[in-house]
N, C-alpha and C. Protein backbone atom coordinates (compact mmCIF):
# COMPACT_ATOMS: atom_id res chain seq x y z
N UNK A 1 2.56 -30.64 52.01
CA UNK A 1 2.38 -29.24 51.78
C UNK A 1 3.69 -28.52 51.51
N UNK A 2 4.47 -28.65 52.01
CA UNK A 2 6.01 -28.57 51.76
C UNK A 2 6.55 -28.61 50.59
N UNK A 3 6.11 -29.37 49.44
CA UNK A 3 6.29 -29.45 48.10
C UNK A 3 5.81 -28.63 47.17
N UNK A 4 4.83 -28.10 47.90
CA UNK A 4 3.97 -27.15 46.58
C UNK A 4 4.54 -25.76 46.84
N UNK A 5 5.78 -25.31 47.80
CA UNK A 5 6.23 -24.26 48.06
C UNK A 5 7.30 -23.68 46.77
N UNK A 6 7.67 -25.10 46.54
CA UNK A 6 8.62 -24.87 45.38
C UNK A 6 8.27 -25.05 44.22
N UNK A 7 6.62 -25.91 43.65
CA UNK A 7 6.24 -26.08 42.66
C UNK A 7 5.67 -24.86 42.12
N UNK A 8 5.18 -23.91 42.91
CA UNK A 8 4.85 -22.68 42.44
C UNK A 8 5.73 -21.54 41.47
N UNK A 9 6.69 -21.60 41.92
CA UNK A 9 8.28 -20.75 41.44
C UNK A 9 7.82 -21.42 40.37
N UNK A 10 8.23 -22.54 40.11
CA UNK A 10 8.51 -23.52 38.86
C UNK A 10 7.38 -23.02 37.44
N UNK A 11 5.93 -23.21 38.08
CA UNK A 11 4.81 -22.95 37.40
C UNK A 11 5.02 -21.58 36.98
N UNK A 12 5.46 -20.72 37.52
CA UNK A 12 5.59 -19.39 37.44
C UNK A 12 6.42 -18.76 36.29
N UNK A 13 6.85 -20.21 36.21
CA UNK A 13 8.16 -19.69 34.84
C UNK A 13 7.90 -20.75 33.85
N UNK A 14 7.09 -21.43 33.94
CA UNK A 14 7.14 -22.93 33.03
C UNK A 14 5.84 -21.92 32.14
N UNK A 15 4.69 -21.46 32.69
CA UNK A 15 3.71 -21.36 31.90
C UNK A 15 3.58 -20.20 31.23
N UNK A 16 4.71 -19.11 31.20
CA UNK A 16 5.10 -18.47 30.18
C UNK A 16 6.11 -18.65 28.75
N UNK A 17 6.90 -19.66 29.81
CA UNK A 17 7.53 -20.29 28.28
C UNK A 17 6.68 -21.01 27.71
N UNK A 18 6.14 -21.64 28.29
CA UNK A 18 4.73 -22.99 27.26
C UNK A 18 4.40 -22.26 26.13
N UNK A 19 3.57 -21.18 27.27
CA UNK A 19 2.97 -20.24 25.83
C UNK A 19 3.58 -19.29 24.75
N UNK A 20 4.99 -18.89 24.98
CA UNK A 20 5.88 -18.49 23.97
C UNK A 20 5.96 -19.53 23.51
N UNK A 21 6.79 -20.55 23.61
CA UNK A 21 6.92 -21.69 22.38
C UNK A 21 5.57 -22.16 21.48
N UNK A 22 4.55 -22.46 22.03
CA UNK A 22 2.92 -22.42 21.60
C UNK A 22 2.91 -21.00 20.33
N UNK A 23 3.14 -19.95 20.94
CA UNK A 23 2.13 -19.03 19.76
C UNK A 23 3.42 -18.93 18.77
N UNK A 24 4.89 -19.25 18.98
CA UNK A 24 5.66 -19.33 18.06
C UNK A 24 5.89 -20.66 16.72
N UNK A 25 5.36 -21.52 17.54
CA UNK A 25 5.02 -22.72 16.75
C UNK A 25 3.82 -22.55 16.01
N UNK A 26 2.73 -22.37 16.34
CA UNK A 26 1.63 -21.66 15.46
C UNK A 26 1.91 -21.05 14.52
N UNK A 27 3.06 -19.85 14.36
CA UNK A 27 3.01 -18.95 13.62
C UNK A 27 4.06 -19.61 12.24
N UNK A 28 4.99 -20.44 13.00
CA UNK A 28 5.76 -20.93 11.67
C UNK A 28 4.95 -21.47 11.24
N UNK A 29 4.22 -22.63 11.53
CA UNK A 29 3.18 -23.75 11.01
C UNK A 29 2.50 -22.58 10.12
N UNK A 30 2.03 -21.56 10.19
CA UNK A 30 0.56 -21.06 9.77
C UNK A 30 1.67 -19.96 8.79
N UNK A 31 2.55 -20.01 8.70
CA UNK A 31 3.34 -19.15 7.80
C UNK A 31 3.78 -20.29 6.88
N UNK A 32 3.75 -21.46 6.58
CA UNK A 32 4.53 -22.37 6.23
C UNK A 32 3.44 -23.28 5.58
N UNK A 33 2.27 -23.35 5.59
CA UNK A 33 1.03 -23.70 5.10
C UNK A 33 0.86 -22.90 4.23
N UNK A 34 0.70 -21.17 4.86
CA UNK A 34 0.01 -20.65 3.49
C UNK A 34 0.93 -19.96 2.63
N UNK A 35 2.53 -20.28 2.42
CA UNK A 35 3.27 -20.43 1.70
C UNK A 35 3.04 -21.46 0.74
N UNK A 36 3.15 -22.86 1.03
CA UNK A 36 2.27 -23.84 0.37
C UNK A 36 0.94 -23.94 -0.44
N UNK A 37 0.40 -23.10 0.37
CA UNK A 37 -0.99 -22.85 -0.52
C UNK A 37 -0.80 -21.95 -1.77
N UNK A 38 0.39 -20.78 -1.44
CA UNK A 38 0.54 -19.81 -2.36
C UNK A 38 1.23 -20.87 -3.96
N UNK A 39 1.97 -21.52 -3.50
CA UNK A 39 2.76 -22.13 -4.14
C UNK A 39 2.08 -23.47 -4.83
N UNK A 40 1.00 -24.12 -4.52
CA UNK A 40 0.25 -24.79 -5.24
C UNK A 40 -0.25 -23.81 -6.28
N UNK A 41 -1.13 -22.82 -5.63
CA UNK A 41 -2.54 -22.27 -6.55
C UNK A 41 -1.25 -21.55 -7.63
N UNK A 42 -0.03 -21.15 -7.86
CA UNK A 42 0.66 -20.94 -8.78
C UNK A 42 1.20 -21.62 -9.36
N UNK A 43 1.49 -23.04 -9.10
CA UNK A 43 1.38 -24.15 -10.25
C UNK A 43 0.29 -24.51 -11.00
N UNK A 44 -1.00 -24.34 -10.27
CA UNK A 44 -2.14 -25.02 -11.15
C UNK A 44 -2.35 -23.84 -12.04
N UNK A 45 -2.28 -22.74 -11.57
CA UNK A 45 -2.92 -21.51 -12.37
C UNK A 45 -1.40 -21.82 -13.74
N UNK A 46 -0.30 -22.13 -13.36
CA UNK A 46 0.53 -22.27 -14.45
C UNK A 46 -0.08 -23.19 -15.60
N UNK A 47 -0.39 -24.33 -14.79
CA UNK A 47 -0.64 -25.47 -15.74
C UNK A 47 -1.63 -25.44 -16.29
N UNK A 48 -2.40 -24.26 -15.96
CA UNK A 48 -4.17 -24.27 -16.75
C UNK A 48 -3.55 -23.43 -17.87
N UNK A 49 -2.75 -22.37 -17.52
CA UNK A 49 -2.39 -21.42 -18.52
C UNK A 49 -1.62 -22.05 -19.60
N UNK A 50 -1.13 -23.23 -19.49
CA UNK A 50 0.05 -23.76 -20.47
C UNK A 50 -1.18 -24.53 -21.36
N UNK A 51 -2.26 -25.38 -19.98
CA UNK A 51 -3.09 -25.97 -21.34
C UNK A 51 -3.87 -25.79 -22.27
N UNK A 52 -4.26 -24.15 -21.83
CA UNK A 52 -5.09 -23.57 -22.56
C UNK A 52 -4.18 -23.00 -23.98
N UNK A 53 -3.26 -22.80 -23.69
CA UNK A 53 -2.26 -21.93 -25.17
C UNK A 53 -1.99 -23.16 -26.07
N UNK A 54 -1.74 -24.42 -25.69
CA UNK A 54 -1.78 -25.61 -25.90
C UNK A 54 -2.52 -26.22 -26.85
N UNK A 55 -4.01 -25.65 -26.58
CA UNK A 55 -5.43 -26.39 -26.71
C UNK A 55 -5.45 -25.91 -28.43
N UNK A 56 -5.59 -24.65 -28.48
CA UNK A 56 -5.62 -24.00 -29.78
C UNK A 56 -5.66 -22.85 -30.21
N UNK A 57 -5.05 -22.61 -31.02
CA UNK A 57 -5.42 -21.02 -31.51
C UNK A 57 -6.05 -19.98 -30.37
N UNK A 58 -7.43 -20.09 -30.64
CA UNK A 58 -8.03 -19.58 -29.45
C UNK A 58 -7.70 -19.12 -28.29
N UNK A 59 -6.91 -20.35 -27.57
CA UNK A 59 -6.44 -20.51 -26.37
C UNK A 59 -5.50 -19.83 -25.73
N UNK A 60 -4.56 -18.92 -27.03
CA UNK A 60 -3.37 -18.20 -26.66
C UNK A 60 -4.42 -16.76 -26.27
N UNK A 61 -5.58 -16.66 -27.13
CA UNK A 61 -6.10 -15.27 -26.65
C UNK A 61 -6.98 -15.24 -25.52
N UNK A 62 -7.66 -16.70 -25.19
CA UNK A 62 -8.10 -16.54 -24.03
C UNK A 62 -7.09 -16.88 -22.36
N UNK A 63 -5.67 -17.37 -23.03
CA UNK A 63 -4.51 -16.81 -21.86
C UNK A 63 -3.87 -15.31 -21.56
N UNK A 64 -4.26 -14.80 -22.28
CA UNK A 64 -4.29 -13.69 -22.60
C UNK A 64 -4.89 -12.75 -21.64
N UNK A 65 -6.26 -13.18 -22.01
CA UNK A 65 -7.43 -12.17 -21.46
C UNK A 65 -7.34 -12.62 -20.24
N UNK A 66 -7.22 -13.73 -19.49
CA UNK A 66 -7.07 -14.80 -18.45
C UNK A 66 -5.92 -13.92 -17.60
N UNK A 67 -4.32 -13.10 -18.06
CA UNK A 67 -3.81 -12.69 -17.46
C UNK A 67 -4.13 -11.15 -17.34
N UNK A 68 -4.73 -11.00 -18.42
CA UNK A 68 -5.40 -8.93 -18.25
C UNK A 68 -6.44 -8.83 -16.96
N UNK A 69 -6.88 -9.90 -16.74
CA UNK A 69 -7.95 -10.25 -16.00
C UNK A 69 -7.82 -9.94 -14.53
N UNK A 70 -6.46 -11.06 -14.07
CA UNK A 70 -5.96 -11.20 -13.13
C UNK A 70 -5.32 -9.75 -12.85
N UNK A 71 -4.56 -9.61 -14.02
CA UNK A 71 -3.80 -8.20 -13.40
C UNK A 71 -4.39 -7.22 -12.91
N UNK A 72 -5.77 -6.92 -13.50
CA UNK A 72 -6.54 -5.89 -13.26
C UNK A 72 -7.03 -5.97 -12.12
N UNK A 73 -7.49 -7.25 -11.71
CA UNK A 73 -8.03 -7.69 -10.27
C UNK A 73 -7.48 -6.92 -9.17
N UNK A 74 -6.02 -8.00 -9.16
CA UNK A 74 -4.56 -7.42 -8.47
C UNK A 74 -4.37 -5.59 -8.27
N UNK A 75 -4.54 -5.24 -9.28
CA UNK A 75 -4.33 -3.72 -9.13
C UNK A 75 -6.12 -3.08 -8.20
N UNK A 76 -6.88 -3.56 -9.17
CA UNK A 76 -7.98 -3.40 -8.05
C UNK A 76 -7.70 -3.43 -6.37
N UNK A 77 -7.52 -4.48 -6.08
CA UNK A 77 -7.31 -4.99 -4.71
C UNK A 77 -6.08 -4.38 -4.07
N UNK A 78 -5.22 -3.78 -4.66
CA UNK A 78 -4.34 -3.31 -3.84
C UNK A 78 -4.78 -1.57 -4.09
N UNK A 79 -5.64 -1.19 -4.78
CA UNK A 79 -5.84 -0.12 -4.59
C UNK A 79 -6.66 0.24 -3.20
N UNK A 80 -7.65 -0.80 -3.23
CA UNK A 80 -8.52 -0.82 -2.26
C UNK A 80 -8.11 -0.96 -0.90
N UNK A 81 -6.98 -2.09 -0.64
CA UNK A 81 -6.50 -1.75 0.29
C UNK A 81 -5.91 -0.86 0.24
N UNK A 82 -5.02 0.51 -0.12
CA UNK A 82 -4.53 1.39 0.21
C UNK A 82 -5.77 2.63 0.25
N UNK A 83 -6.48 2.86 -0.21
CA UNK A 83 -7.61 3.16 0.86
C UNK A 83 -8.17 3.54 2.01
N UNK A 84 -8.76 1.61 2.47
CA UNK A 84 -8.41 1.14 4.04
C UNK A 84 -7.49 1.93 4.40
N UNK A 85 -6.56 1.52 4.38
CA UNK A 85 -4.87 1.88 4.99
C UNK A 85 -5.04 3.22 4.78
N UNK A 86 -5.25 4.23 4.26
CA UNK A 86 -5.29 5.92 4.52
C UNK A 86 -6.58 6.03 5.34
N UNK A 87 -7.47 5.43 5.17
CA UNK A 87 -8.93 6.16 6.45
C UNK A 87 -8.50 5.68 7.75
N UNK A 88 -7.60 4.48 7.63
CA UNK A 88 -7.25 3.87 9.11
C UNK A 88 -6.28 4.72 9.68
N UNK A 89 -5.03 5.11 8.40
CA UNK A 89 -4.33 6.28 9.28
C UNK A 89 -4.84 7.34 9.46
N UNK A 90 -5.64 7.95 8.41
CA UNK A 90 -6.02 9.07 9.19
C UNK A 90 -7.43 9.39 10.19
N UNK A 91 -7.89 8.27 10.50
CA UNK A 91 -8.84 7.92 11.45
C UNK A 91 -8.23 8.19 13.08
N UNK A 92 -6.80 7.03 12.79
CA UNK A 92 -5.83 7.23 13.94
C UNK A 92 -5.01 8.75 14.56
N UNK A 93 -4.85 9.31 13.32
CA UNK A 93 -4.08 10.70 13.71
C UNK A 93 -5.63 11.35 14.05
N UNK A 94 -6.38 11.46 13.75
CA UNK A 94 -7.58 12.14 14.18
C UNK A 94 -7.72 11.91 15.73
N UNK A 95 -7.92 10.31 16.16
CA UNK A 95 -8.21 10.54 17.61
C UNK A 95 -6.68 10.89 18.11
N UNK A 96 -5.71 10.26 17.88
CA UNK A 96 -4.36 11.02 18.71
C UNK A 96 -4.48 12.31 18.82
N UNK A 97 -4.88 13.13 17.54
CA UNK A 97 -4.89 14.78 17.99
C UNK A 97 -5.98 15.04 19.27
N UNK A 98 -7.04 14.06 19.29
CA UNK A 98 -8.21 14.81 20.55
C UNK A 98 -7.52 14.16 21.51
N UNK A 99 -6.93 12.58 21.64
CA UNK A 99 -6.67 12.23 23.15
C UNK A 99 -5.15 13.03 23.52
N UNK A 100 -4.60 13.51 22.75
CA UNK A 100 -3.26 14.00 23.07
C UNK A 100 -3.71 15.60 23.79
N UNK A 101 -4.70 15.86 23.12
CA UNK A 101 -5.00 17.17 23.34
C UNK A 101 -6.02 17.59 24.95
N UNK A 102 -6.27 16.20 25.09
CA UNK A 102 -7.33 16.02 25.93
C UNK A 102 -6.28 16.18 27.00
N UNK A 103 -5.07 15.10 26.93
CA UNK A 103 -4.36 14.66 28.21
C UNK A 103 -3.62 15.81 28.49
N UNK A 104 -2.94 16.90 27.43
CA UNK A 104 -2.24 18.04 27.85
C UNK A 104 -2.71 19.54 27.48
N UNK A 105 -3.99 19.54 28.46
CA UNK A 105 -5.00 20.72 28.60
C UNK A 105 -4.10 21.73 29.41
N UNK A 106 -3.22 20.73 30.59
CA UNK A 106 -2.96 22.30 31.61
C UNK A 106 -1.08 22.18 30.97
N UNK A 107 -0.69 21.47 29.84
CA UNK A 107 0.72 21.78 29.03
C UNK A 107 0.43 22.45 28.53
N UNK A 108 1.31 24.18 28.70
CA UNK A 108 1.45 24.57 27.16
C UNK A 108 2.39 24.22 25.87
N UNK A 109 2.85 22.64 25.62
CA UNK A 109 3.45 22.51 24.88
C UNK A 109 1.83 21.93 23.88
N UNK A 110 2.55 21.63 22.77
CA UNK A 110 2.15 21.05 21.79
C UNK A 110 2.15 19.77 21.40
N UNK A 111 1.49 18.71 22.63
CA UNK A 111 2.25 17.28 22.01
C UNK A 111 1.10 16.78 21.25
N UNK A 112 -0.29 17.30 21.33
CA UNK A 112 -0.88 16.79 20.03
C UNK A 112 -0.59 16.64 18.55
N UNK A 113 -0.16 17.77 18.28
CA UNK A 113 0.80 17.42 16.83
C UNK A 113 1.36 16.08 16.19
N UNK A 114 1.29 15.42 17.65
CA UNK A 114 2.10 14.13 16.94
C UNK A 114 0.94 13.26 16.33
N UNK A 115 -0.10 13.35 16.36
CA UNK A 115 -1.26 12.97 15.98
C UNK A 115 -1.20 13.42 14.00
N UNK A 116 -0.50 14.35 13.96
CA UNK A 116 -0.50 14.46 12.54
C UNK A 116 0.33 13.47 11.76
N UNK A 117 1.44 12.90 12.44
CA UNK A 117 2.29 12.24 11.05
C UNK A 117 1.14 10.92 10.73
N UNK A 118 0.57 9.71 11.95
CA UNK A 118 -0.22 8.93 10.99
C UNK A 118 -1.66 9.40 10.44
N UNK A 119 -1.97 10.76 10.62
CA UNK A 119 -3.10 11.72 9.86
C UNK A 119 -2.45 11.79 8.52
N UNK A 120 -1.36 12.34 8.26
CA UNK A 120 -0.94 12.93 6.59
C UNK A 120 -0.26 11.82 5.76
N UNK A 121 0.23 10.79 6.79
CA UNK A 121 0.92 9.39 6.13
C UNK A 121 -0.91 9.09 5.23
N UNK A 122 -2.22 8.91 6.18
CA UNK A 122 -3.40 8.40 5.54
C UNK A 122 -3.48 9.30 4.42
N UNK A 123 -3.33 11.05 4.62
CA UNK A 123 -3.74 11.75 3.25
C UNK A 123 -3.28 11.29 2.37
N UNK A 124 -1.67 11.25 2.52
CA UNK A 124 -0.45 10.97 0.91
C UNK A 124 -1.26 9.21 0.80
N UNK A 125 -1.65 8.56 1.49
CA UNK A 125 -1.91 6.97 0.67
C UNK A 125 -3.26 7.37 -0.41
N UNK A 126 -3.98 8.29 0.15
CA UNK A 126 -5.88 8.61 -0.19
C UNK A 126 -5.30 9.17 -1.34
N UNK A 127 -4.37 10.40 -1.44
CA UNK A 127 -3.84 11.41 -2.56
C UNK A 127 -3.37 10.83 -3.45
N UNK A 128 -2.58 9.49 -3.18
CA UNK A 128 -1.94 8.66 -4.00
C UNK A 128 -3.45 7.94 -4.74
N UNK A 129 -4.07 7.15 -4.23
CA UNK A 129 -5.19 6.58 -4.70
C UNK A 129 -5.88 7.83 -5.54
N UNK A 130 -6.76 8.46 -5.10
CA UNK A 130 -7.11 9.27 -6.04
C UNK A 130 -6.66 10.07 -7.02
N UNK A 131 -5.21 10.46 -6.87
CA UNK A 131 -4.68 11.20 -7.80
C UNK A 131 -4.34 11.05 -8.54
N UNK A 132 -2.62 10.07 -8.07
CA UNK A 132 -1.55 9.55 -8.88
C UNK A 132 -1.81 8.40 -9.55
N UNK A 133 -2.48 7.50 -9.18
CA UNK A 133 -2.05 6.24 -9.47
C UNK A 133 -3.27 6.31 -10.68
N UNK A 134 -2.46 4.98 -11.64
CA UNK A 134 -3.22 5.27 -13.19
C UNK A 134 -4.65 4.59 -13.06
N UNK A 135 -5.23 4.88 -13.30
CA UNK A 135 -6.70 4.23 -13.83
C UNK A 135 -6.56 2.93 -14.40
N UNK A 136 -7.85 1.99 -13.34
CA UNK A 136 -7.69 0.50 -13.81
C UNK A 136 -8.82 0.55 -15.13
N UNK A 137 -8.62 -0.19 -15.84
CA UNK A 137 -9.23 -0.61 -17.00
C UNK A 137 -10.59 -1.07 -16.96
């Protein structure tokens, strides 16, 4: 019984490092895979594109349309996420203004306010999406 007085200390510090080294090893591995993955699917997409311009005549206009395609996608999808990303910020500044406002009922300062910068960061992304940014094709 005498032994497990000191194995405890030990455990106490062993099974937080385990699990730092664990979720840090995960993350290179899983950053380092789908680097790899990125980096295949842009060779093959190269090499389809080279064989198609290759193939004939044709082929230069359907590499063509093949990259108008993609691009448009791309711009799609990042519109969409910026979007997301404005209802999420301003979803977030919305409840910060009620729980900020909630917690300093008997402050007369103003610390709800701070609830506005990720509220108007979401407007300018939404304003940007709807306004500024050019029309996809």
């Amino acid at each position: 019984m005498e032994h497990f007085g000191i194995l405890i200390p030990i455990l106490g510090v062993c099974i937080p490092i385990v699990g730092t080294v664990a979720v840090f090893t995960f993350l290179i591995f899983s950053v380092r895979f789908s680097s790899q993955q990125k980096d295949r699917e842009a060779f093959y997409r190269s090499e389809n594109l080279r064989r198609i311009t290759e193939s004939s005549g044709e082929g230069a206009k359907a590499a063509i349309e093949l990259l108008k395609e993609e691009d448009r996608l791309n711009r799609i999808k990042s519109r969409e996420g910026m979007k997301i990303g404005g209802l999420i910020c301003v979803a977030v500044g919305v409840a910060m203004v009620i729980f900020m406002w909630a917690i300093s009922k008997t402050d007369p300062d103003i610390p709800y306010l701070v609830g506005l910068i990720p509220g108007l960061i979401g407007v300018a992304l939404l304003a940007y999406v709807y306004l500024l940014a050019a029309p996809v094709e």
